[in-house]
N, C-alpha and C. Protein backbone atom coordinates (compact mmCIF):
# COMPACT_ATOMS: atom_id res chain seq x y z
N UNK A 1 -8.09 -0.77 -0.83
CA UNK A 1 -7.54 0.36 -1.57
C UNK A 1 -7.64 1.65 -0.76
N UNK A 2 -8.33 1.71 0.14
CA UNK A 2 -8.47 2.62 0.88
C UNK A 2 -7.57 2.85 1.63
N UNK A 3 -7.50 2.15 2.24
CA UNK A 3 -5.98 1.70 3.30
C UNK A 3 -4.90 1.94 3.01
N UNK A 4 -4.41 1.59 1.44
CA UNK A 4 -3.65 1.71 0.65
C UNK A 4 -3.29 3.18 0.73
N UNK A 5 -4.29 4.33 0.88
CA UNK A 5 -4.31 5.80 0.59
C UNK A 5 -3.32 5.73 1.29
N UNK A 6 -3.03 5.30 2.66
CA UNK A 6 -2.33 6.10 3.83
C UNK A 6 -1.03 4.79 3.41
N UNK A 7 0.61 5.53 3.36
CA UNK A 7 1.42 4.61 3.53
C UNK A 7 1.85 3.76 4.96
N UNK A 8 2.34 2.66 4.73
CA UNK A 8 2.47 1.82 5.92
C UNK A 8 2.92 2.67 7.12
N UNK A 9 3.98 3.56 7.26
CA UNK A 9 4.39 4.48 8.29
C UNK A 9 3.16 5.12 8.66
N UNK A 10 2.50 5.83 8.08
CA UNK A 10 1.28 6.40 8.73
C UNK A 10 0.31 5.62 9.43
N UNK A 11 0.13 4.38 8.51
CA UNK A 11 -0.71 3.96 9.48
C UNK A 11 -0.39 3.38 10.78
N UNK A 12 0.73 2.88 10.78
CA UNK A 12 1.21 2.48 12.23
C UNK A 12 1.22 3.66 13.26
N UNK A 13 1.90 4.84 12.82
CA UNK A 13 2.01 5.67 13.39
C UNK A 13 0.44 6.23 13.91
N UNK A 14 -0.65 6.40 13.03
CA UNK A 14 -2.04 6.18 13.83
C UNK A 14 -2.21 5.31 14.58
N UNK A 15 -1.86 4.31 14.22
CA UNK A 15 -1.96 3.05 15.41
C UNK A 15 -1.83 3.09 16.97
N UNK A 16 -0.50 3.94 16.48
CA UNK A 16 -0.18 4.06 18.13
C UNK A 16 -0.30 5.28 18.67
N UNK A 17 -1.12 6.32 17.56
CA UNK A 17 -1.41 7.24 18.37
C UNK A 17 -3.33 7.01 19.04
N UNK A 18 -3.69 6.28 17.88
CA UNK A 18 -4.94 6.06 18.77
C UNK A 18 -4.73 5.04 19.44
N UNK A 19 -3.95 4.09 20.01
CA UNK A 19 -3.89 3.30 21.17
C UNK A 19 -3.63 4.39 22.40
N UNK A 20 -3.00 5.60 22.09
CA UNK A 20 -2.46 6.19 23.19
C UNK A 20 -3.55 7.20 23.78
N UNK A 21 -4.44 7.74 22.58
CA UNK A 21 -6.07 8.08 23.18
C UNK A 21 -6.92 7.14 23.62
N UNK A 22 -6.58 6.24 23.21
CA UNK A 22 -7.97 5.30 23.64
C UNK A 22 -7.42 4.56 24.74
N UNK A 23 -6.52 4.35 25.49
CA UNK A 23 -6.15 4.35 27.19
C UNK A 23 -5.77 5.68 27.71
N UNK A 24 -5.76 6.70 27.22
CA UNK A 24 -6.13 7.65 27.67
C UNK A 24 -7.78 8.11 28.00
N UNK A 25 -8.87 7.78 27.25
CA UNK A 25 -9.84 7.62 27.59
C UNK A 25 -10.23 7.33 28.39
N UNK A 26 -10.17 6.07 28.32
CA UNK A 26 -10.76 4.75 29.48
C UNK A 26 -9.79 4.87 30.87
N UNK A 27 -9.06 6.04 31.04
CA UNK A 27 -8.15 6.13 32.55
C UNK A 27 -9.81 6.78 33.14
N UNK A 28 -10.64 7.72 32.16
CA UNK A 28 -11.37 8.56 32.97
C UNK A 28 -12.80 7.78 32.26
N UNK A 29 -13.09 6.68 32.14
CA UNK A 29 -14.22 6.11 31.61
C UNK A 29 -15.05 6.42 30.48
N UNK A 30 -14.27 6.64 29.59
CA UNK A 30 -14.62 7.48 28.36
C UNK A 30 -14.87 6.46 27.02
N UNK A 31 -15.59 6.70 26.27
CA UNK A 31 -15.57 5.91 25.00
C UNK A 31 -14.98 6.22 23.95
N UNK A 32 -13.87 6.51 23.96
CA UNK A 32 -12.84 6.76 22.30
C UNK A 32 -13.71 6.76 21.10
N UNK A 33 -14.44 5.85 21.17
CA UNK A 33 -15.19 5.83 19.47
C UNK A 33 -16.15 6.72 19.36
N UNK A 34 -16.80 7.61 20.63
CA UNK A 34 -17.87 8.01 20.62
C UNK A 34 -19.06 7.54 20.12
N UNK A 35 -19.26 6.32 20.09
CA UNK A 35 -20.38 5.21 20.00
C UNK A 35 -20.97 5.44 21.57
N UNK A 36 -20.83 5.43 22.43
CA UNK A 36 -21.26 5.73 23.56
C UNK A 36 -21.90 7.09 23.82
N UNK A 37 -22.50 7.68 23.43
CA UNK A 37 -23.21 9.37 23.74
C UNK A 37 -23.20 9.33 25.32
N UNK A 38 -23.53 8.49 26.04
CA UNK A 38 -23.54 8.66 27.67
C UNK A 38 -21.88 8.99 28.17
N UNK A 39 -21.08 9.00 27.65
CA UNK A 39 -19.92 8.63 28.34
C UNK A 39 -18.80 8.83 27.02
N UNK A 40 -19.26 9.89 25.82
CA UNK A 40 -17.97 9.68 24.42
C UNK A 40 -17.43 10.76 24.57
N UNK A 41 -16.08 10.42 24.19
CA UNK A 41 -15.09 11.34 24.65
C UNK A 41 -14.93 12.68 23.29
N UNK A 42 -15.60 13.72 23.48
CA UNK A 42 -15.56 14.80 22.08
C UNK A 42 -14.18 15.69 22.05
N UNK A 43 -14.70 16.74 21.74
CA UNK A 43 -13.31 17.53 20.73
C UNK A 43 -12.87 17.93 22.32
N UNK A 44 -13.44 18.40 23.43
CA UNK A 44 -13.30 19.14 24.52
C UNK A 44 -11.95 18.12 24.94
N UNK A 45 -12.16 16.88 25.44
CA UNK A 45 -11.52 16.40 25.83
C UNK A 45 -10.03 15.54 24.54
N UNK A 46 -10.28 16.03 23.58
CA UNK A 46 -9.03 15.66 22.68
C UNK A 46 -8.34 16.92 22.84
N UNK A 47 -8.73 18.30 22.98
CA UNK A 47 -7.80 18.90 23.63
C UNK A 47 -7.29 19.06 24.67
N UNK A 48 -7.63 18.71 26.22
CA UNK A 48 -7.02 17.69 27.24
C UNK A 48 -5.78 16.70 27.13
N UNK A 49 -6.60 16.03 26.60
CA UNK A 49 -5.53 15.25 25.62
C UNK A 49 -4.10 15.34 24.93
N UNK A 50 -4.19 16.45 24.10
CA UNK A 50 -3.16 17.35 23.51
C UNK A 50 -2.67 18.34 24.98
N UNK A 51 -3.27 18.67 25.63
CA UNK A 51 -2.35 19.14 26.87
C UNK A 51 -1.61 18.58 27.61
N UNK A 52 -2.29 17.57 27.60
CA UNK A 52 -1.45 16.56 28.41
C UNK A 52 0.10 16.29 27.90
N UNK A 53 -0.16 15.98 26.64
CA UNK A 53 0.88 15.27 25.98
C UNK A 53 1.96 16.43 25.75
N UNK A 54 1.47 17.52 25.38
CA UNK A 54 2.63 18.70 25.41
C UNK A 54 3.69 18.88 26.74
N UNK A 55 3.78 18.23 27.41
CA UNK A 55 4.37 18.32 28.82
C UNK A 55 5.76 17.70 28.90
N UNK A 56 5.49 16.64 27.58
CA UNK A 56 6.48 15.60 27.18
C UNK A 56 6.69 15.40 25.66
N UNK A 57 6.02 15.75 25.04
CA UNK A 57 5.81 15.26 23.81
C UNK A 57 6.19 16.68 22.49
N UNK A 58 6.93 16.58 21.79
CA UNK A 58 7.46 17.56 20.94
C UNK A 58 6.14 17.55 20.26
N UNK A 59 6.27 19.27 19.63
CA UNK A 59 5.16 19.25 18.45
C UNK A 59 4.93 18.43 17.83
N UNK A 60 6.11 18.18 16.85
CA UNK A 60 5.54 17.37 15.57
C UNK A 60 4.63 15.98 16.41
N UNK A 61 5.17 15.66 17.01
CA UNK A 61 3.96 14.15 17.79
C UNK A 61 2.45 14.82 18.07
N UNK A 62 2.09 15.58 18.82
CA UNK A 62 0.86 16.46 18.95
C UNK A 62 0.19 16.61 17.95
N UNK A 63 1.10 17.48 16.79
CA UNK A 63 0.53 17.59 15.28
C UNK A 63 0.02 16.26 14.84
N UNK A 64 0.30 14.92 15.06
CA UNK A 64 0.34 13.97 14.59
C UNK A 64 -0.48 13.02 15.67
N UNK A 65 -0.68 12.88 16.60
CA UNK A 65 -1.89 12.64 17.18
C UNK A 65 -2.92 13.29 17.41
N UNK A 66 -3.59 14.42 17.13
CA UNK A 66 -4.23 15.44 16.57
C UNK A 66 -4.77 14.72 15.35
N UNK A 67 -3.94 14.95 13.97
CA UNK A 67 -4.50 13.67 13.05
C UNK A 67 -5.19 12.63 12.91
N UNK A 68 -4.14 11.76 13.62
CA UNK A 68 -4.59 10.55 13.62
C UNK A 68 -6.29 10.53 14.07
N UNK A 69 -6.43 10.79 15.53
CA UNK A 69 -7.85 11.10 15.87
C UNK A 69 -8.60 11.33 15.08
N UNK A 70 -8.46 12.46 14.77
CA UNK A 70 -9.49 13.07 13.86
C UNK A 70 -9.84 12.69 12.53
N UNK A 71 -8.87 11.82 11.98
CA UNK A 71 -8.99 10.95 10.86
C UNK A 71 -9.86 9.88 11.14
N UNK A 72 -9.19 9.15 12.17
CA UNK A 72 -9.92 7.80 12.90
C UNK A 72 -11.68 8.24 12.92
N UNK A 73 -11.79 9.26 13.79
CA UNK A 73 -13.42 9.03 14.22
C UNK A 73 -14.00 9.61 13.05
N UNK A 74 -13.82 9.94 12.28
CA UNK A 74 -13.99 10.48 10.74
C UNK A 74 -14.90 9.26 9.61
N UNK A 75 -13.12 8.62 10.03
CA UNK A 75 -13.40 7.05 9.42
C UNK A 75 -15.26 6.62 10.02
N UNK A 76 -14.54 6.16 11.19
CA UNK A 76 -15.75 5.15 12.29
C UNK A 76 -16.91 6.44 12.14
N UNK A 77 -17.34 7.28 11.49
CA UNK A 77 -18.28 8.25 11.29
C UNK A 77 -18.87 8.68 12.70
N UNK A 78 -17.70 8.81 13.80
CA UNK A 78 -17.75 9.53 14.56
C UNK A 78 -17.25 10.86 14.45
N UNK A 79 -17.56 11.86 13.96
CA UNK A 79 -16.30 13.10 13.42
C UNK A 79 -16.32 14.25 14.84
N UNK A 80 -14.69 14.51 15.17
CA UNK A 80 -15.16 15.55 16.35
C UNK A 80 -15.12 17.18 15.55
N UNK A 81 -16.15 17.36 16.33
CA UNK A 81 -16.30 18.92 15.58
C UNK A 81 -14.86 20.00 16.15
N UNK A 82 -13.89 19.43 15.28
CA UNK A 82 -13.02 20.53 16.25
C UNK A 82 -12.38 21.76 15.81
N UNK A 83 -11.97 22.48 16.39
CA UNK A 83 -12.07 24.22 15.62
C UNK A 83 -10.41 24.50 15.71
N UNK A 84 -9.92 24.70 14.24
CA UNK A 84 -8.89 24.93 13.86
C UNK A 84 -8.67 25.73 14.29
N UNK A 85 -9.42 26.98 14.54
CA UNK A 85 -8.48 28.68 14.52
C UNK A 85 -8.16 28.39 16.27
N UNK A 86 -8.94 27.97 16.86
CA UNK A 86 -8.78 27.38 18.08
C UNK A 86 -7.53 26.85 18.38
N UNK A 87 -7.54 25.53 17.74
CA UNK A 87 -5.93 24.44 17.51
C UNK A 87 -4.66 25.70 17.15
N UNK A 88 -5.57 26.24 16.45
CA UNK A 88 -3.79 26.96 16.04
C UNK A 88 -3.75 28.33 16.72
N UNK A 89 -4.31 28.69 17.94
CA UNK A 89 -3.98 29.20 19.22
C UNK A 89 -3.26 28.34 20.14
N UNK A 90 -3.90 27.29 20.18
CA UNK A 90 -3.61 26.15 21.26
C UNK A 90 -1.71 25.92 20.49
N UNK A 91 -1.64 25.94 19.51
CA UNK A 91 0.07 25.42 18.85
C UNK A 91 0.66 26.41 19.02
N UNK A 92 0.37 27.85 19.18
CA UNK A 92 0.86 29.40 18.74
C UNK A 92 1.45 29.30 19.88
N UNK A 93 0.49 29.07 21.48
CA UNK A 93 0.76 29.13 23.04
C UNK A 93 2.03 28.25 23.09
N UNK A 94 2.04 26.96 22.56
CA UNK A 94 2.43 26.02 22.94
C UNK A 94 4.15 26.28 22.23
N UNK A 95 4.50 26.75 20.91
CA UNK A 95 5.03 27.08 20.06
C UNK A 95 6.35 28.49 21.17
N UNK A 96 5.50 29.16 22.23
CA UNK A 96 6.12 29.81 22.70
C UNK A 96 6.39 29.61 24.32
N UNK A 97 5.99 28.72 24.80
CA UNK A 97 6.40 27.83 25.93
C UNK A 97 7.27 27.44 25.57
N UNK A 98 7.31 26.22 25.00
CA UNK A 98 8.39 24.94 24.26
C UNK A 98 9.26 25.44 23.29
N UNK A 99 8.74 25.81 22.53
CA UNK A 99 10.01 26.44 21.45
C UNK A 99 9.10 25.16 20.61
N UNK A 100 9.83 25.45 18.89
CA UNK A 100 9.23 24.23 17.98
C UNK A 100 10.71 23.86 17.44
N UNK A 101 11.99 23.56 17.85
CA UNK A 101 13.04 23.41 16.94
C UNK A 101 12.69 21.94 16.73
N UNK A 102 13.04 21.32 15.76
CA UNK A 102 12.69 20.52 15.46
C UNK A 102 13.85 19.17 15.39
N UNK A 103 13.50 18.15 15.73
CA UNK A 103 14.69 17.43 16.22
C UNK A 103 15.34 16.37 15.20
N UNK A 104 16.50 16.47 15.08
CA UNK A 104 17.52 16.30 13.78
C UNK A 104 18.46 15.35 14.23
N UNK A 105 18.05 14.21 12.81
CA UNK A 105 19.69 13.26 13.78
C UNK A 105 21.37 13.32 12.73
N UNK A 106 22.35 13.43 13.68
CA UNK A 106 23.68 13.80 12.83
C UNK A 106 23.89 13.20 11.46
N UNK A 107 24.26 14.04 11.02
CA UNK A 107 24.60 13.39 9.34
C UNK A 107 25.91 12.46 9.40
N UNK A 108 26.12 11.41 8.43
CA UNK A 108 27.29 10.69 8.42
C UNK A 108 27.98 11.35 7.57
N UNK A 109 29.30 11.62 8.09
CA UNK A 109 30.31 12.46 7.12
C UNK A 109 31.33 11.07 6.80
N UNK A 110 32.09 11.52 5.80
CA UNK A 110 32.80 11.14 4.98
C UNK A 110 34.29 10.59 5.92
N UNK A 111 34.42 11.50 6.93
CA UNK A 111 35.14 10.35 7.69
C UNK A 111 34.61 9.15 8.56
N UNK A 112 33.22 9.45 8.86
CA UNK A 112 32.57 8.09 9.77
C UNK A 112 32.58 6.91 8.70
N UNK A 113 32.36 7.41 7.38
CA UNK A 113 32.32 6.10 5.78
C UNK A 113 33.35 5.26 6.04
N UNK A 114 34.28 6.29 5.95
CA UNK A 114 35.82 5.72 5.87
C UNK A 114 35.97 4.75 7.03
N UNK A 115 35.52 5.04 8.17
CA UNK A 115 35.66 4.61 9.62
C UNK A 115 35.16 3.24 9.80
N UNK A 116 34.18 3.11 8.87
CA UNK A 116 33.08 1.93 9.06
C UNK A 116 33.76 1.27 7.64
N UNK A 117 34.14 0.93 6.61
CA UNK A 117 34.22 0.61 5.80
C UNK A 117 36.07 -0.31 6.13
N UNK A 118 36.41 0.32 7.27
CA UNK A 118 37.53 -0.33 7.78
C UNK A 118 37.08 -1.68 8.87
N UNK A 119 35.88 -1.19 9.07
CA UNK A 119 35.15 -2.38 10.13
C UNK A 119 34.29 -3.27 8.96
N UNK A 120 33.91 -2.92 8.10
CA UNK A 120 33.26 -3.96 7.61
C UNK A 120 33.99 -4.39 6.20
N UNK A 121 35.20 -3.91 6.06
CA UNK A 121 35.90 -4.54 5.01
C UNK A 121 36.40 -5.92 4.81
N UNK A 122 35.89 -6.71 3.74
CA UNK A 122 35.87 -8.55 4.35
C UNK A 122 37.13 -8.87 4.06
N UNK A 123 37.42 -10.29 4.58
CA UNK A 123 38.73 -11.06 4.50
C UNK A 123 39.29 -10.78 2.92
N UNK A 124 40.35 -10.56 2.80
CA UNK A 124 40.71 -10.74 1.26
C UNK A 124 41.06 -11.66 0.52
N UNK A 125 40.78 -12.15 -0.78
CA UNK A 125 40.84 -13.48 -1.23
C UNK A 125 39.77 -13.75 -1.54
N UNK A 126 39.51 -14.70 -2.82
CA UNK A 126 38.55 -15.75 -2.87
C UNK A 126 38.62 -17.11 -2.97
N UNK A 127 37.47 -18.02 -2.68
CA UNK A 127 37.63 -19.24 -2.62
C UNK A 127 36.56 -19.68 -3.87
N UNK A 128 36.85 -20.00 -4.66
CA UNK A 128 35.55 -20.31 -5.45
C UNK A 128 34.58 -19.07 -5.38
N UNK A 129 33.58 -19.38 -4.78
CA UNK A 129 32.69 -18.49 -4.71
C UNK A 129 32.03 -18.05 -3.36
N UNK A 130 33.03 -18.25 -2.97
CA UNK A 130 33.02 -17.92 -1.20
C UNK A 130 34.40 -17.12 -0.45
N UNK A 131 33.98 -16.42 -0.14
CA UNK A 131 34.88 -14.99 0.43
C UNK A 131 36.12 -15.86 1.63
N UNK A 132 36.80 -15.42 1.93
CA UNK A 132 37.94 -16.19 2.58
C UNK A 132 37.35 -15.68 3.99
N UNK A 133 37.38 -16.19 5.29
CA UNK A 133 37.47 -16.24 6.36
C UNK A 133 36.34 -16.63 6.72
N UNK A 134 35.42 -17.36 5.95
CA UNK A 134 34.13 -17.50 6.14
C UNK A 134 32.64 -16.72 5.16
N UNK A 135 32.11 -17.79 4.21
CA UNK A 135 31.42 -17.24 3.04
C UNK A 135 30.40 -16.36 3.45
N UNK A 136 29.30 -16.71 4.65
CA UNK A 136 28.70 -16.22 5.32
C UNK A 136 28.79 -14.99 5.48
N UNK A 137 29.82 -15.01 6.33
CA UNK A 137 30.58 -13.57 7.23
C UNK A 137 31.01 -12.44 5.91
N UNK A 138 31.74 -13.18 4.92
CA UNK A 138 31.99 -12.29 4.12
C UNK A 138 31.12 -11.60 3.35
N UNK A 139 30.27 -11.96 2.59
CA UNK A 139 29.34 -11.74 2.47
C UNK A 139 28.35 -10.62 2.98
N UNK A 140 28.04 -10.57 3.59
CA UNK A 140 27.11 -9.83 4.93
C UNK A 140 27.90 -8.80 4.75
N UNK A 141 29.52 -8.62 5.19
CA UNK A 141 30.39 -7.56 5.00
C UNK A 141 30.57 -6.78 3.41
N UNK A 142 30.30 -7.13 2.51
CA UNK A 142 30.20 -7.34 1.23
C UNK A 142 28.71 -6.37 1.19
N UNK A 143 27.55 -6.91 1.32
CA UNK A 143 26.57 -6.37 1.64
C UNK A 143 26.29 -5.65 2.20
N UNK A 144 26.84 -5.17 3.75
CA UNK A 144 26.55 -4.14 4.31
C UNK A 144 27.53 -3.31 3.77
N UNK A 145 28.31 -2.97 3.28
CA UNK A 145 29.35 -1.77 2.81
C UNK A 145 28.63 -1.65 1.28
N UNK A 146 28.10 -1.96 0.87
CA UNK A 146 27.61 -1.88 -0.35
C UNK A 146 26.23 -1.13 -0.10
N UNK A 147 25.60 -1.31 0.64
CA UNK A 147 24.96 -0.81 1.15
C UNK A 147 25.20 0.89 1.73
N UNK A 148 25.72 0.85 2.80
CA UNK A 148 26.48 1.94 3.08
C UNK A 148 26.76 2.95 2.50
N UNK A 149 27.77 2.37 1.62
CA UNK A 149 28.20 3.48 0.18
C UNK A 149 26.93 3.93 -0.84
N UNK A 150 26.39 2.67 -1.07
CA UNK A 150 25.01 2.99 -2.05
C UNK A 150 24.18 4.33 -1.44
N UNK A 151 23.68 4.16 -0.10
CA UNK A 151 22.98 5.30 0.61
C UNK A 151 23.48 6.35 0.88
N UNK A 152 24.70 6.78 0.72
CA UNK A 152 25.91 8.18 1.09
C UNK A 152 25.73 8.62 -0.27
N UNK A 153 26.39 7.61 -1.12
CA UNK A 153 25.94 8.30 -2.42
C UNK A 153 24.86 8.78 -2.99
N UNK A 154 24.06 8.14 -2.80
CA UNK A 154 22.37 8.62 -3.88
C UNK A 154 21.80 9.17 -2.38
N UNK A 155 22.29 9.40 -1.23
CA UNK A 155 21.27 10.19 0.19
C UNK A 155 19.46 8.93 0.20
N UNK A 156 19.70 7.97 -0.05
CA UNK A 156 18.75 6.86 0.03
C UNK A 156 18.54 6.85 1.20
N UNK A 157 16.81 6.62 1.44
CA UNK A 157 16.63 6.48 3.18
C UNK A 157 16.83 5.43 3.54
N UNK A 158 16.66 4.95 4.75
CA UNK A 158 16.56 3.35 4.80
C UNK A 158 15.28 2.13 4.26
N UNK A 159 14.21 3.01 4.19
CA UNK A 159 13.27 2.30 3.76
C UNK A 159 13.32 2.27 2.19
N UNK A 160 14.16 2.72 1.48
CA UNK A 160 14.61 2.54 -0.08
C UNK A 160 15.39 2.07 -0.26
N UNK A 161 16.48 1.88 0.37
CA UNK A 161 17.60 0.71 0.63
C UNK A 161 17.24 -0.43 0.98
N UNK A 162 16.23 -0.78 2.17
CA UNK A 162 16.23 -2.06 2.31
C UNK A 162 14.95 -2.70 1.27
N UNK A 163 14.43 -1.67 0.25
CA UNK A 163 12.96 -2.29 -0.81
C UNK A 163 13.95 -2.78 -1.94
N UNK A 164 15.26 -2.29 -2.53
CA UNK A 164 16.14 -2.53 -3.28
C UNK A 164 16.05 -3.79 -3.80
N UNK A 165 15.62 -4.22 -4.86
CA UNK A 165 16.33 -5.55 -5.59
C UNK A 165 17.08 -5.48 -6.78
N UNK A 166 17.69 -7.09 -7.37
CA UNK A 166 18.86 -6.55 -8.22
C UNK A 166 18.25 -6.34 -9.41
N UNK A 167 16.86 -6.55 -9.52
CA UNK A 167 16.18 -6.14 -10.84
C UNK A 167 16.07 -4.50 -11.27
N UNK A 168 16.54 -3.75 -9.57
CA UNK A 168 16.53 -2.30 -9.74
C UNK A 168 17.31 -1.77 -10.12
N UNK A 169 19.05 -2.25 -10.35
CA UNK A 169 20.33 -2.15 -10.99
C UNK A 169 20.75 -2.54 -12.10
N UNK A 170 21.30 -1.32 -12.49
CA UNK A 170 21.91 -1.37 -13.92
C UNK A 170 23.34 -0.61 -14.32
N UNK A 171 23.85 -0.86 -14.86
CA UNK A 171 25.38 -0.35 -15.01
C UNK A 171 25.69 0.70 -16.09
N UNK A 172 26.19 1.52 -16.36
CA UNK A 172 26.22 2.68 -17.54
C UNK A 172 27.69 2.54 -17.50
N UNK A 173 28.27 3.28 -18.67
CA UNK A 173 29.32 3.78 -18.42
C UNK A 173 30.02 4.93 -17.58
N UNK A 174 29.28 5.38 -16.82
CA UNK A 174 29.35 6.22 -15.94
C UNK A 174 29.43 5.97 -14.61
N UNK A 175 28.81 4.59 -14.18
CA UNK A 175 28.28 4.13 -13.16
C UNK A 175 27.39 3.29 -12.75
N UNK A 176 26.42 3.69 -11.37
CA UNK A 176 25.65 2.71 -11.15
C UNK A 176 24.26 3.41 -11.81
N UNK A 177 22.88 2.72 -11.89
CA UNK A 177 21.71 3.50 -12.23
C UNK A 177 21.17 2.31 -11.43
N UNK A 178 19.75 3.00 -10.37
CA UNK A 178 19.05 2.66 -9.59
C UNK A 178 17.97 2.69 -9.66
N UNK A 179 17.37 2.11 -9.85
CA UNK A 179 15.52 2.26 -10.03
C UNK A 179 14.61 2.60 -8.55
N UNK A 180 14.35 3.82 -7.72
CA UNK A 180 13.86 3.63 -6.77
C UNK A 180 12.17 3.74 -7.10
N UNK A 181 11.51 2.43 -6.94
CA UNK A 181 10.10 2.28 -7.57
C UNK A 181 9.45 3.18 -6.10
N UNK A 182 9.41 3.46 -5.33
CA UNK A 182 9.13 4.09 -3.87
C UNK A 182 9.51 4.86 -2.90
N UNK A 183 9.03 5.69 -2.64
CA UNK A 183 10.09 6.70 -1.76
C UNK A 183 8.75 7.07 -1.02
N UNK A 184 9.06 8.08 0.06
CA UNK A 184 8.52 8.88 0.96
C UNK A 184 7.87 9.89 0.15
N UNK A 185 8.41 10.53 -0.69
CA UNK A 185 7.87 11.55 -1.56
C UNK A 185 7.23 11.20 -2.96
N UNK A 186 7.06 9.83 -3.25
CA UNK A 186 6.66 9.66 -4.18
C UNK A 186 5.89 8.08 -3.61
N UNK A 187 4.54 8.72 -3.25
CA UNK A 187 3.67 7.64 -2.55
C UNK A 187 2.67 6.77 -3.31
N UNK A 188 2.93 7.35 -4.91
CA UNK A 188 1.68 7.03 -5.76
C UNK A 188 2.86 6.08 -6.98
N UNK A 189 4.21 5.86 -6.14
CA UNK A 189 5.14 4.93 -7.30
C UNK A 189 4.99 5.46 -8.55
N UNK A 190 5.42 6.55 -8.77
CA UNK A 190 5.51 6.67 -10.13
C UNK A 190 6.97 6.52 -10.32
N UNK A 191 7.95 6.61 -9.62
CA UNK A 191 9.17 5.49 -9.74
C UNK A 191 9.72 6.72 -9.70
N UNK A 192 11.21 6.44 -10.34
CA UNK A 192 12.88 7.53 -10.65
C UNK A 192 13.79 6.33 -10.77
N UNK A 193 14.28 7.23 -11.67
CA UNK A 193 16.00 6.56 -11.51
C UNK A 193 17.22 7.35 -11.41
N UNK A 194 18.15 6.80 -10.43
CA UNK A 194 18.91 7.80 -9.50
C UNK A 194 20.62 7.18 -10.16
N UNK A 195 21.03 8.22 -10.37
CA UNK A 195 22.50 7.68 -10.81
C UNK A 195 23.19 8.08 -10.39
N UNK A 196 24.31 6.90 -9.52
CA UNK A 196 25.37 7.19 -9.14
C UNK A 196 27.00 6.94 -9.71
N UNK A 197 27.34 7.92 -9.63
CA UNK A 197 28.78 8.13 -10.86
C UNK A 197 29.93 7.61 -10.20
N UNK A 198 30.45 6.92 -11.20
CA UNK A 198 31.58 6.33 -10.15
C UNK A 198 32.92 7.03 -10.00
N UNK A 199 33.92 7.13 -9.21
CA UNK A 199 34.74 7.90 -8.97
C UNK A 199 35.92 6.41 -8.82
N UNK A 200 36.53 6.04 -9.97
CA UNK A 200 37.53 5.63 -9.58
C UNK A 200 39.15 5.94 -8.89
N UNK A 201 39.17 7.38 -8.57
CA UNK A 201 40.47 7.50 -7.72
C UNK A 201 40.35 7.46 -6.36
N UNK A 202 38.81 7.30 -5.90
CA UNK A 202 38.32 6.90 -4.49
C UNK A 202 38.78 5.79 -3.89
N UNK A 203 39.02 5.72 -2.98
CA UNK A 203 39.14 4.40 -1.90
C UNK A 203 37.75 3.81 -1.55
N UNK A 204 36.82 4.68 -1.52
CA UNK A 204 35.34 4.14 -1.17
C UNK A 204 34.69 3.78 -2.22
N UNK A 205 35.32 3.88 -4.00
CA UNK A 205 34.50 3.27 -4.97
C UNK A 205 34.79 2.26 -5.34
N UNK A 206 34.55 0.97 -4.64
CA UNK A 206 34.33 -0.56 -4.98
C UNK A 206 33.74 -0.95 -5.79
């Protein structure tokens, strides 16, 4: 249950930020866990650390291996004594070297929908209960455009799209209604339901 606190993204994302201190350590013979007092690596050298990585590494990652650490030896009741007003000199400097814009990936507009929905539009026809040019194939095409559209419409991330089952759908007269039991912003599942309205003079409302 503990474990549980932190969602699966975080913890991986610690994962690999303390894999990336702890061979960072041991380049200079250091003990990551600070179980070693002869040789444990303290707050001095986690800011080293964080210098290093600023050379290549955007804020938000820094901010976030920074964390992780300090969570980790926390945990293992190694805690580094490290001094915030400090850190947030060290981000202020760093903030005006680098710049902090923060890095953004393109939105799908309404003509890329259209664009893709011509590529994944399946054979037409049915066979029984199998799509014409192949049940498989169709299918999948069927699914991924359903998909597609589902996430444009309700702005669904991918990790709420692919948790989706059909126990989460329901039909109104209005449309679709979605049960998202999980999201990014809602880490403690207290659920929502998201409705999407249907627009029948659309070409994209299937």
């Amino acid at each position: 249950l503990v474990e549980a606190s932190l969602s699966e993204n975080t913890r991986i994302a610690y994962g690999k930020a303390w894999r990336a201190w702890t061979d960072w350590c041991l380049g200079f013979g250091l003990d990551p866990t600070g179980e070693n007092s002869d040789a444990a690596a303290d707050e001095r050298w986690l800011v080293m650390h964080l210098t290093a990585l600023s050379e290549k590494r955007s804020l938000s990652t820094i901010l976030l291996r920074r964390a992780a650490v300090v969570a980790i030896r926390k945990r293992l009741k190694r805690p580094l004594a490290v001094d915030d007003a400090e850190f947030e000199a060290f981000l202020k400097g760093l903030r005006r070297t680098k710049g902090a814009r923060p890095v953004r990936k393109a939105a799908l507009l309404e003509p890329n929908l259209r664009a893709a929905s011509l590529v994944l539009t399946p054979h037409p026809g049915l066979a029984g209960n199998e799509l014409a040019g192949g049940a498989g194939e169709g299918r999948r095409a069927v699914r991924d455009m359903a998909l597609l559209l589902t996430g444009f419409a309700g702005g669904f991330r991918r990790s709420e799209l692919a948790a989706f089952d059909l126990r989460d759908l329901s039909f109104s007269a209005k449309g679709l209604v979605l049960f998202v039991g999980r999201s990014k912003a809602d880490q403690e599942r207290h659920g929502a339901e998201i409705g999407i309205e249907a627009v029948p003079g659309s070409a994209l409302c299937v």
